[in-house]
N, C-alpha and C. Protein backbone atom coordinates (compact mmCIF):
# COMPACT_ATOMS: atom_id res chain seq x y z
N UNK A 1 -61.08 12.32 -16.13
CA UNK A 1 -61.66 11.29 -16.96
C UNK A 1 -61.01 11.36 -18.35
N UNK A 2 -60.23 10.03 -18.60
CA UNK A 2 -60.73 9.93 -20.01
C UNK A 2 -61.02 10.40 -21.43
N UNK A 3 -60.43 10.93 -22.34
CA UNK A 3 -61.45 11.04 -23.71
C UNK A 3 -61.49 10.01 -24.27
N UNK A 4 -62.34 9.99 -25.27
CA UNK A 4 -62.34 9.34 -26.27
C UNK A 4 -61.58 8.87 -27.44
N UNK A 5 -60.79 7.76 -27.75
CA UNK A 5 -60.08 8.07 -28.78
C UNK A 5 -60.53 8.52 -30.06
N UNK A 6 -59.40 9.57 -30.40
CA UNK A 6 -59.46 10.22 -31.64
C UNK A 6 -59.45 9.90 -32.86
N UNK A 7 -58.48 8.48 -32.85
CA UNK A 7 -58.35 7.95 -34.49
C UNK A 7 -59.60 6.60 -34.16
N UNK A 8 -60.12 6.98 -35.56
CA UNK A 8 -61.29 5.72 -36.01
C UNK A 8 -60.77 5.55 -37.63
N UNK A 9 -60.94 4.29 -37.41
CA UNK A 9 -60.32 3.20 -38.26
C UNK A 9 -61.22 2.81 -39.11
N UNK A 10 -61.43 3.06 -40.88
CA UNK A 10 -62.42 2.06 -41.25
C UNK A 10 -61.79 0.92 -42.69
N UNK A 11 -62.46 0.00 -42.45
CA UNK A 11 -62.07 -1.23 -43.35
C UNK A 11 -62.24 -0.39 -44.78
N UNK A 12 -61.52 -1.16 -45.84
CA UNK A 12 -61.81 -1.34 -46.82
C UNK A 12 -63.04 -1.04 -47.51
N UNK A 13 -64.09 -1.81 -46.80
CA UNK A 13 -65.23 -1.44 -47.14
C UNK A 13 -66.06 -0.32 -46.75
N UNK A 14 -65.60 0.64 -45.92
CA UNK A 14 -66.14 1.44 -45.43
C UNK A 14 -67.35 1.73 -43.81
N UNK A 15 -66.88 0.37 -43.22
CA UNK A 15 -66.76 -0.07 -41.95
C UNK A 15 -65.95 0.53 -40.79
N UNK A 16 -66.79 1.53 -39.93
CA UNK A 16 -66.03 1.66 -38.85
C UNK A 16 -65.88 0.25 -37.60
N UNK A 17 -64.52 0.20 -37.72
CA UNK A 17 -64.18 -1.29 -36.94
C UNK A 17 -63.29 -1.06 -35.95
N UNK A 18 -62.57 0.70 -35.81
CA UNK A 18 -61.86 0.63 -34.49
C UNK A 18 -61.95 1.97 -34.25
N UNK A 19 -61.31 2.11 -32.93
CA UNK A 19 -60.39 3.63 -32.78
C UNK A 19 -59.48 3.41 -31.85
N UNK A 20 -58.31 4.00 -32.02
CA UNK A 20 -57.50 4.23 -31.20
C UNK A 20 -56.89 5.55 -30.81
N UNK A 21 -56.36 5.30 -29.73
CA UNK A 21 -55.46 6.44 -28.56
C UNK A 21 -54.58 6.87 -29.69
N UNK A 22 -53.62 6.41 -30.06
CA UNK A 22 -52.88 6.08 -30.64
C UNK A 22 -52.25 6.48 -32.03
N UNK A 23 -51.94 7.44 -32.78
CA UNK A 23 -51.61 6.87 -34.27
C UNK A 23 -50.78 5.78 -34.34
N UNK A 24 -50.20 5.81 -33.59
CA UNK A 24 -49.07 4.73 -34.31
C UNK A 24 -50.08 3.17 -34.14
N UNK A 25 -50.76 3.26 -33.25
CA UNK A 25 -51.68 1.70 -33.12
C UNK A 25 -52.74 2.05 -34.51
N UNK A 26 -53.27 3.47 -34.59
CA UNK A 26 -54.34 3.07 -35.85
C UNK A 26 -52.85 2.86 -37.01
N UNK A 27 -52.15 2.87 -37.07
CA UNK A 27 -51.43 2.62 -38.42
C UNK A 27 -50.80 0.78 -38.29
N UNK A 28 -50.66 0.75 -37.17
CA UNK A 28 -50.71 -0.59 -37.34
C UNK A 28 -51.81 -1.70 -37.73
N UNK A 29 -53.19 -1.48 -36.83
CA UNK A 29 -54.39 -1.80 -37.95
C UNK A 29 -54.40 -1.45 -38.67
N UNK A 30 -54.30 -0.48 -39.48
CA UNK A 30 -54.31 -0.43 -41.28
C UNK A 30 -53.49 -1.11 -41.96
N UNK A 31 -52.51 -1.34 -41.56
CA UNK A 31 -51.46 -1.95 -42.20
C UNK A 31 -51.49 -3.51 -41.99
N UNK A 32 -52.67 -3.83 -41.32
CA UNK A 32 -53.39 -5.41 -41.02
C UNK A 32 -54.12 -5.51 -41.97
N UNK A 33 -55.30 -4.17 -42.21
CA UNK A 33 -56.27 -4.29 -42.60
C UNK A 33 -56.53 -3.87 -44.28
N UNK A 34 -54.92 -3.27 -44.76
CA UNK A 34 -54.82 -3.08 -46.33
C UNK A 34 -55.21 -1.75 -46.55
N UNK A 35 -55.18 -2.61 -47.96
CA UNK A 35 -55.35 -0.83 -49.23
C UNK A 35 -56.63 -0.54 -49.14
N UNK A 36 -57.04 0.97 -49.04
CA UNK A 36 -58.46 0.88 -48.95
C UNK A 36 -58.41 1.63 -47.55
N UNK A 37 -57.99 1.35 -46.52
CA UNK A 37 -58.09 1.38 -44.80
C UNK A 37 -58.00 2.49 -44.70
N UNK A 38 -59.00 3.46 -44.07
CA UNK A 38 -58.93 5.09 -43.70
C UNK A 38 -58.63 5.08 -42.50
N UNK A 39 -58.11 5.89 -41.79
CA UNK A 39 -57.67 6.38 -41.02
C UNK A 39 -58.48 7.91 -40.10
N UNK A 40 -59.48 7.87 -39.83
CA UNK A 40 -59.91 9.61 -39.94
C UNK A 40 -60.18 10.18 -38.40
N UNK A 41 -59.59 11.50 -38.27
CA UNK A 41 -59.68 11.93 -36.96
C UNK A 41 -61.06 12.33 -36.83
N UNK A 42 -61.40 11.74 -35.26
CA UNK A 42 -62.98 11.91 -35.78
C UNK A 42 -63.60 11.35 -36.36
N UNK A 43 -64.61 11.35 -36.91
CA UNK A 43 -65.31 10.55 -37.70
C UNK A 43 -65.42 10.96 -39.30
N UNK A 44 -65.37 12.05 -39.31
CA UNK A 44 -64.97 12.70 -40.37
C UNK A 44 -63.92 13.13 -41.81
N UNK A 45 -62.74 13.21 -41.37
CA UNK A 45 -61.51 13.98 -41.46
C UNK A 45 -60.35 13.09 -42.05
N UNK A 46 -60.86 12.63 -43.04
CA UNK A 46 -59.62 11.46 -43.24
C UNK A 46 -58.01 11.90 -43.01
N UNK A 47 -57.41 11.67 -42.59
CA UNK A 47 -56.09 11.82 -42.57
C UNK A 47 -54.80 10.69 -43.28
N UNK A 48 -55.31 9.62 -43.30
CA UNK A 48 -54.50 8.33 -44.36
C UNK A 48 -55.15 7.75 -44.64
N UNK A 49 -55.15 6.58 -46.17
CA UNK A 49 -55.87 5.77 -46.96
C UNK A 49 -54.77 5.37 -47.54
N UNK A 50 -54.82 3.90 -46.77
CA UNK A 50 -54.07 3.10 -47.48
C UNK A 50 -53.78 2.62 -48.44
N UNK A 51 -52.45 2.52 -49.14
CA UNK A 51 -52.69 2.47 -50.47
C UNK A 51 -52.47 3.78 -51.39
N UNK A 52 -52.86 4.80 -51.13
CA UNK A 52 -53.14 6.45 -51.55
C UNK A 52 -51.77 7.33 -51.37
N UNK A 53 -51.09 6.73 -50.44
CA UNK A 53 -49.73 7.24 -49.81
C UNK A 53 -48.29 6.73 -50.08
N UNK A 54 -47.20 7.41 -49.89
CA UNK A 54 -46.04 7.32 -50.32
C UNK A 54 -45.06 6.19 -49.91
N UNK A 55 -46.28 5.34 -48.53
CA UNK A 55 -45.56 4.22 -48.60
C UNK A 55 -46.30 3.57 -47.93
N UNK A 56 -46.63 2.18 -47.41
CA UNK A 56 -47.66 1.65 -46.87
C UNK A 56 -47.17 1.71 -45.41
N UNK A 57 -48.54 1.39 -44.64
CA UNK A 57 -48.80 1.96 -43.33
C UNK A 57 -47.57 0.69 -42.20
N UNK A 58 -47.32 0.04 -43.11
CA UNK A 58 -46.42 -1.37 -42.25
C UNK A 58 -45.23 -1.25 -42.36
N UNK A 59 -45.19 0.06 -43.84
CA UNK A 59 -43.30 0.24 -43.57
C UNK A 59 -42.82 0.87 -42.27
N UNK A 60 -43.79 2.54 -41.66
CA UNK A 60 -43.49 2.70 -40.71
C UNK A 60 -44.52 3.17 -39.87
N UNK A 61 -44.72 2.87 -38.87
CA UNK A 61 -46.04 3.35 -37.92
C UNK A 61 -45.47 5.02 -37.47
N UNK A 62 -44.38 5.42 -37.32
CA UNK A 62 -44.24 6.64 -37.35
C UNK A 62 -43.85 8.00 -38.11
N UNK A 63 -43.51 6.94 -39.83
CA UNK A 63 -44.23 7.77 -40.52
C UNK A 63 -45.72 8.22 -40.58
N UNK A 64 -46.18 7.28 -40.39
CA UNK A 64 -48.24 7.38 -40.52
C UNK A 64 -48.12 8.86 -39.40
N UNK A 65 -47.34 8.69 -38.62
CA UNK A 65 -48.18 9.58 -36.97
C UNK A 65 -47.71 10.59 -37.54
N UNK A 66 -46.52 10.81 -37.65
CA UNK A 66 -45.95 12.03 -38.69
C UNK A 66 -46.69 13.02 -39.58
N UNK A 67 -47.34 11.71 -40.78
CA UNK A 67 -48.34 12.27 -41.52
C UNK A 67 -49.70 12.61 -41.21
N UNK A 68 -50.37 12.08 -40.21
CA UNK A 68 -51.44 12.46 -39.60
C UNK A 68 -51.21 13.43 -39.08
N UNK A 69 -50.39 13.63 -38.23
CA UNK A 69 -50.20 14.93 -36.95
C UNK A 69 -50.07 16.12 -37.80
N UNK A 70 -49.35 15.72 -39.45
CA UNK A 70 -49.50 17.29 -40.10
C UNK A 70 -50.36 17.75 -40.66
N UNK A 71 -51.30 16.16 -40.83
CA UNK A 71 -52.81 16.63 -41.59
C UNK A 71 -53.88 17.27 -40.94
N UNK A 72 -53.68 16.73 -39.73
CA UNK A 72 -54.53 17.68 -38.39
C UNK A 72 -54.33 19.14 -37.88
N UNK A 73 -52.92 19.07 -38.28
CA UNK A 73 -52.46 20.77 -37.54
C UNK A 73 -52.61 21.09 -39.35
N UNK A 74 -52.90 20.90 -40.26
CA UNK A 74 -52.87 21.91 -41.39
C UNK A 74 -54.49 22.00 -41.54
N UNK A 75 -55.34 21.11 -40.89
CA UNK A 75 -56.58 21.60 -41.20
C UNK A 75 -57.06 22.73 -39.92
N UNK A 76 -56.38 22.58 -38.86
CA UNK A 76 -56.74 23.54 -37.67
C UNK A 76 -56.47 24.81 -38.44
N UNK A 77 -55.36 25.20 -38.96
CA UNK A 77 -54.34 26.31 -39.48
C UNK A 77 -55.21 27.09 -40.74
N UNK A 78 -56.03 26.02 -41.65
CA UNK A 78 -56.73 26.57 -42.18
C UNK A 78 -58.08 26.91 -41.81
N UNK A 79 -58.31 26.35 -40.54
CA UNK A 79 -60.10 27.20 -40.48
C UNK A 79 -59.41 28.16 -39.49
N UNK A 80 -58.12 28.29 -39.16
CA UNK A 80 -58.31 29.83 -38.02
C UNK A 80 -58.10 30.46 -39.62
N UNK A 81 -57.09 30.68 -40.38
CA UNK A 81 -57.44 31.62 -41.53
C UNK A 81 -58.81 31.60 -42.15
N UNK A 82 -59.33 30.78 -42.27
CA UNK A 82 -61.07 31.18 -42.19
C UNK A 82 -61.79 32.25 -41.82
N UNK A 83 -61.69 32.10 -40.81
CA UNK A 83 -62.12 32.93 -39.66
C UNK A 83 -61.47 34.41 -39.38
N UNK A 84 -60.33 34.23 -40.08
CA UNK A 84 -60.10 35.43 -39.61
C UNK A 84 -58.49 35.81 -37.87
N UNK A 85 -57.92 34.61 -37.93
CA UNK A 85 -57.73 34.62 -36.54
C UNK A 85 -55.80 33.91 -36.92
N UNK A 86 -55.33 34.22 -38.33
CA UNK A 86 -54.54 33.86 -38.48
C UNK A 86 -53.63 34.10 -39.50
């Protein structure tokens, strides 16, 4: 079965309005949906905010995945040093 997708998408206003499989698809809705547009793994965890970043989410969808994928493995990296386990 199945998971759930990981990236949730929220508007501008702070509206959850998607999720996707995908980074490169949540960076393409953001880059529909403007400055402002979070990006967060989980529901939680922002990983991009449009607008906030070094280039907007429409220049490249695989920069975004790029930058997500390192924001995710640097927050894993810091709770095993947390813990003790790294």
């Amino acid at each position: 079965m199945a998971g759930s997708p990981q990236f949730k998408i929220f508007n501008p206003s702070g509206e959850y309005v998607a999720a996707c499989k995908y980074a490169e698809d949540a960076a393409a809705l953001t880059a529909i949906l403007g400055e402002g547009t979070k990006i967060k793994h989980g529901h939680s965890h922002v990983v991009w905010t449009e607008g906030a970043e070094d280039m907007s989410a429409g220049e490249s969808y695989d920069y975004v995945a790029g930058v997500v994928f390192a924001r995710i493995k640097k927050k894993g990296e810091d709770y095993m040093r947390s813990v003790g386990r790294l």
